[in-house]
Each structure stands twice: as structure tokens, then as C-alpha cells.
N, C-alpha and C. Protein backbone atom coordinates (compact mmCIF):
# COMPACT_ATOMS: atom_id res chain seq x y z
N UNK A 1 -7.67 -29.17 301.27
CA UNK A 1 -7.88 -29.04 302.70
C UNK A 1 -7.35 -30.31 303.36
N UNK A 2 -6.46 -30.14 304.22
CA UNK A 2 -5.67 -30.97 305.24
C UNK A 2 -5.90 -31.20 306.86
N UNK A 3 -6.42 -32.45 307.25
CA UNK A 3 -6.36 -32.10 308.69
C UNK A 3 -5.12 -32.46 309.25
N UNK A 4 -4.22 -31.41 309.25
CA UNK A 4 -3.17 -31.78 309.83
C UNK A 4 -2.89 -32.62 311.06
N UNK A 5 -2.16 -34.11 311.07
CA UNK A 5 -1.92 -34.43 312.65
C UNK A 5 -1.08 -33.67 313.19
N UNK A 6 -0.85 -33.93 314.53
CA UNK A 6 0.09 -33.85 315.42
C UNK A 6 1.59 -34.77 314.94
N UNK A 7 2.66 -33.98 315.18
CA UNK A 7 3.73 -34.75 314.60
C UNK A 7 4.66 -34.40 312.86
N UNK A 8 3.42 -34.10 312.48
CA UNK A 8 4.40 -33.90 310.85
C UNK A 8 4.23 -32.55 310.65
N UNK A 9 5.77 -32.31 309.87
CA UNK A 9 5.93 -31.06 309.73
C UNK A 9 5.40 -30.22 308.54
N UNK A 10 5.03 -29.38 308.53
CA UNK A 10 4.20 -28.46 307.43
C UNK A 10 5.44 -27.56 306.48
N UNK A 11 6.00 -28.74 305.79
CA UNK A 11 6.59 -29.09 304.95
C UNK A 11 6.48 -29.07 303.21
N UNK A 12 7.59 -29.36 302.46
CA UNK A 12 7.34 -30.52 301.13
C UNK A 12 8.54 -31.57 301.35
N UNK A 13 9.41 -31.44 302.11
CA UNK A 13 10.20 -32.56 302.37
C UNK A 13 11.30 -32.19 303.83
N UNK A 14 11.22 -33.41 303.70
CA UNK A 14 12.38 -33.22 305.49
C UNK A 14 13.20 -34.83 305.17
N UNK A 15 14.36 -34.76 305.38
CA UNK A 15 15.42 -36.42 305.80
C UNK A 15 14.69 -36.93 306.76
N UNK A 16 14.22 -36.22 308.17
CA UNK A 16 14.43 -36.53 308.97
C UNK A 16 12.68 -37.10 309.75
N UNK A 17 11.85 -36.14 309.03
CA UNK A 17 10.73 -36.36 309.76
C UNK A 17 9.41 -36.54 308.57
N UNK A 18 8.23 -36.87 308.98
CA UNK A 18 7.26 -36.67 307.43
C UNK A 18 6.53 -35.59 307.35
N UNK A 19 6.04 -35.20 306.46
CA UNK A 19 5.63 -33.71 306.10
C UNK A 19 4.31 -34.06 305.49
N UNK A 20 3.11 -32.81 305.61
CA UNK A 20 2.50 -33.10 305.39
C UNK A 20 2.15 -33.47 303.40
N UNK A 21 3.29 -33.59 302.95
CA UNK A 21 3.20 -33.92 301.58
C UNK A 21 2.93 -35.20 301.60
N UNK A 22 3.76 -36.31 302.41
CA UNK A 22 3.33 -37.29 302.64
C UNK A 22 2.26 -38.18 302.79
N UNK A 23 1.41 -37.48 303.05
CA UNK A 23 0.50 -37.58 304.01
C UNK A 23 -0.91 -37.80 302.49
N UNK A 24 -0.28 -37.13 301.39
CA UNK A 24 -0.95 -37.17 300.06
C UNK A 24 -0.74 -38.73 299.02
N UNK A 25 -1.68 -38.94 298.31
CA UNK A 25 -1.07 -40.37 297.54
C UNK A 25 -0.28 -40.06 296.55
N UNK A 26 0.55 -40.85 295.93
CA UNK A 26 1.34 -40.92 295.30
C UNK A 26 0.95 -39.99 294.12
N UNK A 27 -0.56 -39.96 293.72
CA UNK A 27 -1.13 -39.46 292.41
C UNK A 27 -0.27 -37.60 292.06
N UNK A 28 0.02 -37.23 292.98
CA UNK A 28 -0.16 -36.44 293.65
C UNK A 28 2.00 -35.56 293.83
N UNK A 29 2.18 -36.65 293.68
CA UNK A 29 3.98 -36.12 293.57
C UNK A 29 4.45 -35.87 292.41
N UNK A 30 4.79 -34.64 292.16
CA UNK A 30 4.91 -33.86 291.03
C UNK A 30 4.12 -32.91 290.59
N UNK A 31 3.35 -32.34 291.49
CA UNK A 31 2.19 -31.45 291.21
C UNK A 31 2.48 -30.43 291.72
N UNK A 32 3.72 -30.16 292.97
CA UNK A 32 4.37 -29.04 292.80
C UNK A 32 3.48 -28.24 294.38
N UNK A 33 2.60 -29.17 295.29
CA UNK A 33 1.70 -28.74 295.78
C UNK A 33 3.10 -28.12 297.50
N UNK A 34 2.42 -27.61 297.82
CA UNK A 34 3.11 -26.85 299.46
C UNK A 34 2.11 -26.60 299.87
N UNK A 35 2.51 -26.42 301.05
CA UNK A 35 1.24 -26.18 302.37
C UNK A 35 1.08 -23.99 302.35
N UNK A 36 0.25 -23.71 302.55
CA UNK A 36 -0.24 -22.73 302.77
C UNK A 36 0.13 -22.23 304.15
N UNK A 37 1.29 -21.32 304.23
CA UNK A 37 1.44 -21.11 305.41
C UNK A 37 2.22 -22.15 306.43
N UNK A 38 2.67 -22.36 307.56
CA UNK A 38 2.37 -23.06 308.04
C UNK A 38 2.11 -23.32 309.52
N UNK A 39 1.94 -24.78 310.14
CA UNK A 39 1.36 -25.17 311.67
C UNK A 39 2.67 -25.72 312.19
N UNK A 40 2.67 -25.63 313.90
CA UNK A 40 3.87 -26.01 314.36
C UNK A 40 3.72 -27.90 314.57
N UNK A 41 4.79 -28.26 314.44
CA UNK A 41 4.87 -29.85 314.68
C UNK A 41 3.59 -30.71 315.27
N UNK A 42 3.52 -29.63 316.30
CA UNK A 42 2.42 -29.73 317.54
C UNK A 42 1.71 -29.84 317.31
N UNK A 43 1.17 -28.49 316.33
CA UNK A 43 -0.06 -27.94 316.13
C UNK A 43 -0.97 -28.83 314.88
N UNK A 44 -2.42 -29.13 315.33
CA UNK A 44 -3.08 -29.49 314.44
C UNK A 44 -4.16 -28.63 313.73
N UNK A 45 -4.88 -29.28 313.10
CA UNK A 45 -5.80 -28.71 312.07
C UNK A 45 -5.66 -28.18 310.61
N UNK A 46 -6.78 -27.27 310.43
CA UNK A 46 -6.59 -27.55 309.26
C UNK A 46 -5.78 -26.60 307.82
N UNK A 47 -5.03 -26.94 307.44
CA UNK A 47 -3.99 -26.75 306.58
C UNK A 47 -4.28 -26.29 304.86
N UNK A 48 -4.07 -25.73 303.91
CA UNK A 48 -4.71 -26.00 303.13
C UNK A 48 -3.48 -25.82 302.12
N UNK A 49 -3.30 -26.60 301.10
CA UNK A 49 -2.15 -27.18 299.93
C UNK A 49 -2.85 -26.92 298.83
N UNK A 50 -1.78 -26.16 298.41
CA UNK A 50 -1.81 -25.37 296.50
C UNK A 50 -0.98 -25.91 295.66
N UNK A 51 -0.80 -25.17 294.78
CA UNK A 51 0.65 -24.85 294.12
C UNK A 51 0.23 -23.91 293.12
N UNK A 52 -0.01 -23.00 293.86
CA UNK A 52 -0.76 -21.61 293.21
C UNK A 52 -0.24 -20.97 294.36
N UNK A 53 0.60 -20.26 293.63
CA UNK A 53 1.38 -18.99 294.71
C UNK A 53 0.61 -17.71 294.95
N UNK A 54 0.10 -17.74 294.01
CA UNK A 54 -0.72 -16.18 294.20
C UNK A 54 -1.98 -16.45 295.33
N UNK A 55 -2.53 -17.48 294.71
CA UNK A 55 -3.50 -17.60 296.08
C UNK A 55 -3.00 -18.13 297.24
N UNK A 56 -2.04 -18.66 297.60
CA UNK A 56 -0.85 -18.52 298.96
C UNK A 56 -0.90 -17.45 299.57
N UNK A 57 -0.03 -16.51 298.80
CA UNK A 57 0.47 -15.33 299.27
C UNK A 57 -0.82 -14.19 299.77
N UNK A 58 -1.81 -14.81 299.09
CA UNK A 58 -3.20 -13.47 299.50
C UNK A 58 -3.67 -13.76 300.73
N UNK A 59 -3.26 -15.86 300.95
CA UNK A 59 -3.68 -15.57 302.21
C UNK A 59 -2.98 -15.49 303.68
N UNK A 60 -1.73 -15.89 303.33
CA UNK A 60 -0.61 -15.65 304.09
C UNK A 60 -0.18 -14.32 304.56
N UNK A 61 -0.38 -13.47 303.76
CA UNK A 61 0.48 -11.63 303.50
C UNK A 61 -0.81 -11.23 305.08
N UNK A 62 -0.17 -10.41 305.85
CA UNK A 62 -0.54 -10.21 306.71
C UNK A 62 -1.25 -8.43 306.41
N UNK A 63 -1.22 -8.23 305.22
CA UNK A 63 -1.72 -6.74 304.72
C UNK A 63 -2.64 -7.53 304.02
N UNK A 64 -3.16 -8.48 303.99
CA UNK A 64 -4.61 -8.79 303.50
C UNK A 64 -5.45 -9.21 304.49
N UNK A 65 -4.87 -9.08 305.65
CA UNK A 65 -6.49 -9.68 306.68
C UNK A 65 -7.13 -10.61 306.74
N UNK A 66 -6.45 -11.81 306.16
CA UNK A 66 -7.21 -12.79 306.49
C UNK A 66 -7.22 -13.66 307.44
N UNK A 67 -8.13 -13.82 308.43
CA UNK A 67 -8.41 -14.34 309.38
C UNK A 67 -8.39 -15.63 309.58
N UNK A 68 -7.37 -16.36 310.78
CA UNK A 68 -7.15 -17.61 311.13
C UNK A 68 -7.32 -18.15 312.22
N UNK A 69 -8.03 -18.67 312.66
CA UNK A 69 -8.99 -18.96 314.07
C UNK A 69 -8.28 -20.15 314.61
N UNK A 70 -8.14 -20.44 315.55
CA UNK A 70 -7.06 -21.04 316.55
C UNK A 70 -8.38 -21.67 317.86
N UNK A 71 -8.11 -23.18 318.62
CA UNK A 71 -8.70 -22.90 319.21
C UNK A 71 -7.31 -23.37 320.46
N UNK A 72 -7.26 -22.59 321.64
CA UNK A 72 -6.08 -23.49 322.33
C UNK A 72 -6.37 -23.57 323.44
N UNK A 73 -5.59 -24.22 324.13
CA UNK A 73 -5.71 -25.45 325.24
C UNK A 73 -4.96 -24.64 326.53
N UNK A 74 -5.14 -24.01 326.99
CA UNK A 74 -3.62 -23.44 328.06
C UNK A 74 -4.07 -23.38 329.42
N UNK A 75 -2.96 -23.57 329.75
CA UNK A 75 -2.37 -23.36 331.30
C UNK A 75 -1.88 -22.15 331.96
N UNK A 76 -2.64 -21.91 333.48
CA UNK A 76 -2.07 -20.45 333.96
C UNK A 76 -3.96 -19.77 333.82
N UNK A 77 -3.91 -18.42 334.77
CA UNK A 77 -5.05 -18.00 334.91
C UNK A 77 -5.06 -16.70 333.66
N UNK A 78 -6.11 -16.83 332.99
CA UNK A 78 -6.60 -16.55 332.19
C UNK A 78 -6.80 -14.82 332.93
N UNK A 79 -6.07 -14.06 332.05
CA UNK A 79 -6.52 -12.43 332.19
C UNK A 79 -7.61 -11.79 332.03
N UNK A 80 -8.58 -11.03 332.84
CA UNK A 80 -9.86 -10.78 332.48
C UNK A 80 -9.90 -9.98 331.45
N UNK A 81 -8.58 -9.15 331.17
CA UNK A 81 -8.54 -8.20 329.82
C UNK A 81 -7.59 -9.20 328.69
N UNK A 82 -7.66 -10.25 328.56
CA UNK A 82 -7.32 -10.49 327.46
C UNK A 82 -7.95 -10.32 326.10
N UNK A 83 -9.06 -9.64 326.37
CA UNK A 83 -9.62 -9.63 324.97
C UNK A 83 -9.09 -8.07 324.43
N UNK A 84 -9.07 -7.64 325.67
CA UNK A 84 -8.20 -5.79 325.11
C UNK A 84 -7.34 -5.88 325.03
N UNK A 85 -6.16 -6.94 325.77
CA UNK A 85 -4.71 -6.90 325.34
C UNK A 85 -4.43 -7.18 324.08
N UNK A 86 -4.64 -8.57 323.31
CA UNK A 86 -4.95 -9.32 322.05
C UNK A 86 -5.66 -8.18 320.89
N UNK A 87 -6.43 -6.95 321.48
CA UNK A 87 -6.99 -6.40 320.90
C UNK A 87 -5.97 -4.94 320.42
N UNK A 88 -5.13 -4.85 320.98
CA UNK A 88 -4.44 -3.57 321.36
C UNK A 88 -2.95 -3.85 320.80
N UNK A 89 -2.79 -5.23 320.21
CA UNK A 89 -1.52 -5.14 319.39
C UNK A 89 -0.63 -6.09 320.64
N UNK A 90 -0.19 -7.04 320.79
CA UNK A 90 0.58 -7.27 321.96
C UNK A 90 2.02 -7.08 321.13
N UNK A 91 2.87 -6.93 322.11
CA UNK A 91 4.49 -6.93 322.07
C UNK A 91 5.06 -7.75 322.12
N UNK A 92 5.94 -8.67 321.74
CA UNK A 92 6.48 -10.46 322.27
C UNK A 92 7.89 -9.29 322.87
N UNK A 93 8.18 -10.71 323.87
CA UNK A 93 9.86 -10.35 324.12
C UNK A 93 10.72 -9.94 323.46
N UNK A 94 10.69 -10.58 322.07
CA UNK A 94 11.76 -10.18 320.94
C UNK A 94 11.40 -9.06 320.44
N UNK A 95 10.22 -8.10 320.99
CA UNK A 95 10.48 -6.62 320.42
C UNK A 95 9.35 -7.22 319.12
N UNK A 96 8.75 -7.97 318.88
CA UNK A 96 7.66 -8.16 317.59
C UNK A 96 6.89 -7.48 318.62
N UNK A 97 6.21 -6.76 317.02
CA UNK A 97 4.70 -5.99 317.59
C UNK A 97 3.50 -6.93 316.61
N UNK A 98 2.62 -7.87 317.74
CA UNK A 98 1.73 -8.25 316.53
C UNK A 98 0.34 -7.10 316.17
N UNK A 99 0.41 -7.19 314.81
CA UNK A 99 -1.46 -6.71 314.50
C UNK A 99 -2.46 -7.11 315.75
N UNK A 100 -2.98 -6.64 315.86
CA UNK A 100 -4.50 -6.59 316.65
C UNK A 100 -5.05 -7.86 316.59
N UNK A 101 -5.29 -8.25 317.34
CA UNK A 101 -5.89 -9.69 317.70
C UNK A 101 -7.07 -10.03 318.30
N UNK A 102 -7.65 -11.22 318.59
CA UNK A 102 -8.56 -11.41 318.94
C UNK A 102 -8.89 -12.54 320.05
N UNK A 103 -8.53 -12.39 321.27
CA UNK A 103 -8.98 -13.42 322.35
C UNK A 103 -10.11 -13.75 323.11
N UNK A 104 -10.73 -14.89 323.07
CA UNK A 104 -11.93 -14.79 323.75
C UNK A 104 -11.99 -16.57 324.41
N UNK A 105 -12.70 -16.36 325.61
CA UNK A 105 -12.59 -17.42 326.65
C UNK A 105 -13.65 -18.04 326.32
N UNK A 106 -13.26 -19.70 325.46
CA UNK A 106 -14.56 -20.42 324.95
C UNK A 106 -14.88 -21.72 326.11
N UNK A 107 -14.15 -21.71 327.01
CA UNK A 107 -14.16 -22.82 328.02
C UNK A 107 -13.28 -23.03 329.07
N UNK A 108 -13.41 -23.62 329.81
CA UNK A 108 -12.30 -23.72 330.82
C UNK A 108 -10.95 -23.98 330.21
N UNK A 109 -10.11 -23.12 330.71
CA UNK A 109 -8.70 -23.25 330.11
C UNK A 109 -8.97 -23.20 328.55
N UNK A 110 -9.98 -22.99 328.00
CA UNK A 110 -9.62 -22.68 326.34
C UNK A 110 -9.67 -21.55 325.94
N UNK A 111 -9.37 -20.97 324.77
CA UNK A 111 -9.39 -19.76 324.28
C UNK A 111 -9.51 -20.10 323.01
N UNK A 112 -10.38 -18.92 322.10
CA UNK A 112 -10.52 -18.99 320.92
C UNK A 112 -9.49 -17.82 320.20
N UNK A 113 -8.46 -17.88 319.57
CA UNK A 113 -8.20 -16.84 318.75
C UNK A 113 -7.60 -16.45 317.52
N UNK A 114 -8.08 -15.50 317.06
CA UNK A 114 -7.69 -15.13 315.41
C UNK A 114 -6.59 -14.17 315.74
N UNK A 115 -6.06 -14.47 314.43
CA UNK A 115 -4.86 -13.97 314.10
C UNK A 115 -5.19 -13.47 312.18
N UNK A 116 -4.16 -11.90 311.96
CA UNK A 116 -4.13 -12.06 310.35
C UNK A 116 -3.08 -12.04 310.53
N UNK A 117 -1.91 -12.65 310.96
CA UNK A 117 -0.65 -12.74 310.73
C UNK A 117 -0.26 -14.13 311.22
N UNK A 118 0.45 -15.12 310.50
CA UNK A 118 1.16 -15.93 311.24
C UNK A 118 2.61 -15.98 311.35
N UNK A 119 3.65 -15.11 312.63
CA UNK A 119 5.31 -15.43 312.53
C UNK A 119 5.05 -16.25 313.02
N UNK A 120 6.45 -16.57 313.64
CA UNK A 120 6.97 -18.04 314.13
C UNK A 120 6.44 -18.20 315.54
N UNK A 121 6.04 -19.40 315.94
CA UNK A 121 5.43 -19.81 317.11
C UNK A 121 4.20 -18.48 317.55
N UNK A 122 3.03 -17.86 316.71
CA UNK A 122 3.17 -16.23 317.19
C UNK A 122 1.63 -16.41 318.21
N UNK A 123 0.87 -17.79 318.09
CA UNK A 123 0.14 -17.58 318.92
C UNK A 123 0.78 -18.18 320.23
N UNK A 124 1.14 -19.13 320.33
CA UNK A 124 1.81 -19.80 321.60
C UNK A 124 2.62 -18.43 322.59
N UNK A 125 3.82 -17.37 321.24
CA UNK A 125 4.08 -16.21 322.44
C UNK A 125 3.22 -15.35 322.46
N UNK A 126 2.24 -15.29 321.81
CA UNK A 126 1.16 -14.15 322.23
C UNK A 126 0.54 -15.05 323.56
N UNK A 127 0.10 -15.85 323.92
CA UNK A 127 -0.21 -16.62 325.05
C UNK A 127 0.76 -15.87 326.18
N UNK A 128 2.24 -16.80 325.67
CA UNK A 128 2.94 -16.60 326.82
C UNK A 128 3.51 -14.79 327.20
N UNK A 129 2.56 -13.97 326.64
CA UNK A 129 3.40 -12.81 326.75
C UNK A 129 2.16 -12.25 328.03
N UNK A 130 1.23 -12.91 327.89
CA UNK A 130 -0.33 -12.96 329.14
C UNK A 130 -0.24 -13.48 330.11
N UNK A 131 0.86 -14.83 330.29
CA UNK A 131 1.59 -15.66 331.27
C UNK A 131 0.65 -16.91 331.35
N UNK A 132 0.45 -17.01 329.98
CA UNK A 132 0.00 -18.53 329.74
C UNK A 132 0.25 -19.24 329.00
N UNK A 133 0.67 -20.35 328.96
CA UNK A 133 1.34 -21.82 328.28
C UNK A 133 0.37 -22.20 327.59
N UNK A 134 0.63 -22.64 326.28
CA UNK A 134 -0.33 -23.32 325.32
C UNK A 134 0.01 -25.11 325.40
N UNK A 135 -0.78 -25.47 325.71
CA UNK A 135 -0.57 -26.85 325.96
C UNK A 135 -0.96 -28.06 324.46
N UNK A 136 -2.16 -27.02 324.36
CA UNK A 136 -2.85 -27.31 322.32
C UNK A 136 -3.09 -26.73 321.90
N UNK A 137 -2.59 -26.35 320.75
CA UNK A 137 -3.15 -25.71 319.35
C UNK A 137 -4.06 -26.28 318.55
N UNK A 138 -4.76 -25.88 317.77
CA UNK A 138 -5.64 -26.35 316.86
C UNK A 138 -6.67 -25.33 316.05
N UNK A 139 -5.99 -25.36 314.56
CA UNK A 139 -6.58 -24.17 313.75
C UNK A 139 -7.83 -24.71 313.29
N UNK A 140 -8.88 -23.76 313.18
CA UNK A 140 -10.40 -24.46 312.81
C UNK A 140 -10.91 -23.63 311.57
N UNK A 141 -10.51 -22.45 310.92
CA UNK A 141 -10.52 -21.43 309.99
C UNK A 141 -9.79 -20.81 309.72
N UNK A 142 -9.73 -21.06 308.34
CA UNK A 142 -9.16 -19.82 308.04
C UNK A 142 -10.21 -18.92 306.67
N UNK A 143 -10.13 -17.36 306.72
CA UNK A 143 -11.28 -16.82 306.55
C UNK A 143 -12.92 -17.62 306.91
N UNK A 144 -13.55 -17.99 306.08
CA UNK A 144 -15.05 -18.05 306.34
C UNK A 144 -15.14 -19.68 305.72
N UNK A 145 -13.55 -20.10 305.73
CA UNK A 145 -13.67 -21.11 305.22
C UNK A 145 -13.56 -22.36 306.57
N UNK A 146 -14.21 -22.64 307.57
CA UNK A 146 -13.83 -24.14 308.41
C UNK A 146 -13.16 -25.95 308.33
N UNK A 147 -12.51 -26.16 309.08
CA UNK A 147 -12.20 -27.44 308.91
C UNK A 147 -13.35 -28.74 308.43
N UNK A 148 -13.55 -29.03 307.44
CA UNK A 148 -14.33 -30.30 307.28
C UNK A 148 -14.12 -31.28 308.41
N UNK A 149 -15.44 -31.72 308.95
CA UNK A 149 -16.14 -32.15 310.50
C UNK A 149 -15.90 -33.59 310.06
N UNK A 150 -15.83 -33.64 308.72
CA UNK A 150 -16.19 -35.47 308.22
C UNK A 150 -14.45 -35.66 307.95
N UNK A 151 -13.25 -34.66 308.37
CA UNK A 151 -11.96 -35.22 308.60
C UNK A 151 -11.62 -35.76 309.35
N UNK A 152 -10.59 -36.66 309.22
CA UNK A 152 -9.83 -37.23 310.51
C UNK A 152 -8.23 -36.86 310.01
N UNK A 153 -8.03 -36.62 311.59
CA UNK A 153 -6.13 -36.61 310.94
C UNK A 153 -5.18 -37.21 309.89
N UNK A 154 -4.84 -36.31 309.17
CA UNK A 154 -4.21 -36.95 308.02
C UNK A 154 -4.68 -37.40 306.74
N UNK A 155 -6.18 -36.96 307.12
CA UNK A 155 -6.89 -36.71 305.69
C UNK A 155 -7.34 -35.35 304.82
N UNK A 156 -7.11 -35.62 304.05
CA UNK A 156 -7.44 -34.14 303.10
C UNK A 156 -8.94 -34.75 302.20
N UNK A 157 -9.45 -33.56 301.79
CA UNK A 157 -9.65 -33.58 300.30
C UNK A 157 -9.97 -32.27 299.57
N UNK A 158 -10.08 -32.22 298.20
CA UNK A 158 -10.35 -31.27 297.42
C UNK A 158 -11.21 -29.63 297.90
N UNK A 159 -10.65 -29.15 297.58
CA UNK A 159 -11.70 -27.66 297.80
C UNK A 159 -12.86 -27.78 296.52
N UNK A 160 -13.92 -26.90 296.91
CA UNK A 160 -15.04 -26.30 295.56
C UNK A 160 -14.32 -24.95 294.94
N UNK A 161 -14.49 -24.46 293.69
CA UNK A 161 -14.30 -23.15 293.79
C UNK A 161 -15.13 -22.28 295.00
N UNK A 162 -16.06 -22.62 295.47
CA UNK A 162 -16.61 -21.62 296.74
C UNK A 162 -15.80 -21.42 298.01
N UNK A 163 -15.41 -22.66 298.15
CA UNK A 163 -14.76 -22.68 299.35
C UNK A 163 -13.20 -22.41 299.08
N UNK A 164 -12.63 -22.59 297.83
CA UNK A 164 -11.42 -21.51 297.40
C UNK A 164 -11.30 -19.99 297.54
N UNK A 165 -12.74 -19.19 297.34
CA UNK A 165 -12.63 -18.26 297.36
C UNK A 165 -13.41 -17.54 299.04
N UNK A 166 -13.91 -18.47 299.61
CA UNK A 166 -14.07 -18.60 300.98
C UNK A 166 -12.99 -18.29 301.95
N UNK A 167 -12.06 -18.47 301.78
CA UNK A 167 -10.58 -18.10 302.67
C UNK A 167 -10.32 -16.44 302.70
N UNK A 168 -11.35 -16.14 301.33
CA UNK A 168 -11.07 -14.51 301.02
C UNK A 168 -12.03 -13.68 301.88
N UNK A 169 -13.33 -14.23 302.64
CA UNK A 169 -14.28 -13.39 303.07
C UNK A 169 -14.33 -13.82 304.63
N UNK A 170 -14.61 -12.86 305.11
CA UNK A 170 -14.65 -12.87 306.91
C UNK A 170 -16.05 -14.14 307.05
N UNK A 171 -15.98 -14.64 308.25
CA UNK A 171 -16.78 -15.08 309.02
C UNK A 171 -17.70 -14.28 309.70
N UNK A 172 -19.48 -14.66 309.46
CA UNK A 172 -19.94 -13.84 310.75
C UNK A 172 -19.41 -13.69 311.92
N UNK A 173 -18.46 -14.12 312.57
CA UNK A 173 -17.71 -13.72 314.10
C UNK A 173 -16.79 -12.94 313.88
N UNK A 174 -16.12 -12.80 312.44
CA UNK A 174 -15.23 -12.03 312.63
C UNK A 174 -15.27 -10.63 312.97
């Protein structure tokens, strides 16, 4: 488990910028580890690094349902049906149809929402397809598993087997 900062890319290597491999100690290079999925440059929270493909792919594959909770920051007036739009499959510009979603208004200008799919940039255009700008991202779950509270950016540590197999089971909210 990774709290991803702001800034590095969700990566295993880049020339140009640091990744969150980096971000690991040295003990640690050659272990073959990659990020699970991944967060945009921008985007923080929390991340989680394998090198176990199979448990990757179970939670990445968007035909397994597993749930990834988002909390974001945006700009622009908030739709009173966004929880039925998000709910009803939205359309992006490019003709993507996402899975069924989940929006809900946790604060001024914030929104909470899950996703079982992650494409490219797909909550920021699910935002902007409502006519709202994401200003912050920040993932806080994925399945029933939450970001460790005792992280700070750019720190990881170890999973339990519970909380390995935690990514596999819904959240009471879900």
C-alpha cells in the first residue's frame, strides 16, 4: 500500500520523471513490483504494488467489480441528478460508454465516487461530461480495503493477508 504523492508517475520507470517505484528503498529493486492499475500525475492516494499479476488483473479487469472510491475536488455547479446520471452508465465524448457509477455530494464542491473500471483520465471525463472540472483527485479505496490514516505521501507499507484479500469484498457503502 502506497500513498501516492502528487507529481510521480504510476510507473516502474520513466528518463524523465520519478515513479512511484522510486519512491520504494533500494531493498526492494529487483522484486519485479508495478503499481496496480494506475493514478494520474495529479492524482493522489492510495496505490497498491505487487508483482503478482493475477492478483492485479482481478482487481483491475473491470468484469470483476471491484470498487474504487475517489474523493474529488471540482468546479462548476453540481447536477442535482448526478447520482442517476453516474448511475445510468455515462457516455464520454469519445463515444466510451462507462459501467454504472456512483456519485454522491460529500461537501461543498466535493464529490465522492466509485468506479469498477479505470480508462484513461475516466473520472475527471466522467466529471467533465456533467460540466464539471476536477480540480483534485484522491483515491481512498479500493474494494473494502482504505488508505492507511497513519500515511503520509510517499509512504507505503506492507499489506496483511486480510487486507490482500480485502480489495476482493465490497464496502458497507458499496
Amino acid at each position: 500500500m502506497l500513498y501516492k504523492p502528487e507529481g510521480i508517475l504510476s510507473a516502474t520507470e520513466d528518463p524523465h520523471a520519478r515513479t512511484v517505484i522510486d519512491l520504494l528503498p533500494r531493498q526492494f529493486s529487483g522484486a519485479g513490483l508495478f503499481p496496480v492499475g494506475r493514478l494520474d500525475k495529479d492524482t493522489t492516494g492510495l496505490l497498491l504494488l505487487t508483482n503478482d499479476g493475477q492478483w492485479a488483473h482481478r482487481i483491475t479487469s473491470p468484469k470483476k467489480h471491484v470498487p474504487k472510491v475517489y474523493i474529488a475536488r471540482v468546479a462548476g455547479s453540481v447536477p442535482g441528478d448526478i447520482g442517476e446520471r453516474f448511475a445510468a452508465g455515462l457516455v464520454l465524448d469519445d463515444g466510451l460508454v462507462c459501467l454504472p457509477a456512483k456519485a454522491v455530494c460529500s461537501g461543498e464542491g466535493e464529490l465522492t465516487i466509485t468506479v469498477q473500471e479505470g480508462k484513461f483520465h475516466q473520472v475527471k471525463r466522467m466529471c467533465a461530461a456533467v460540466g464539471l472540472t476536477v480540480e483534485a483527485l484522491h483515491r481512498v479505496r479500493i474494494g473494502s480495503l482504505s488508505l492507511d490514516e497513519t500515511l503520509t505521501p510517499g509512504t507505503w507499507r506492507s499489506l496483511t493477508e486480510t487486507e490482500r484479500d480485502a480489495v476482493f469484498r465490497l464496502a458497507e457503502t458499496d
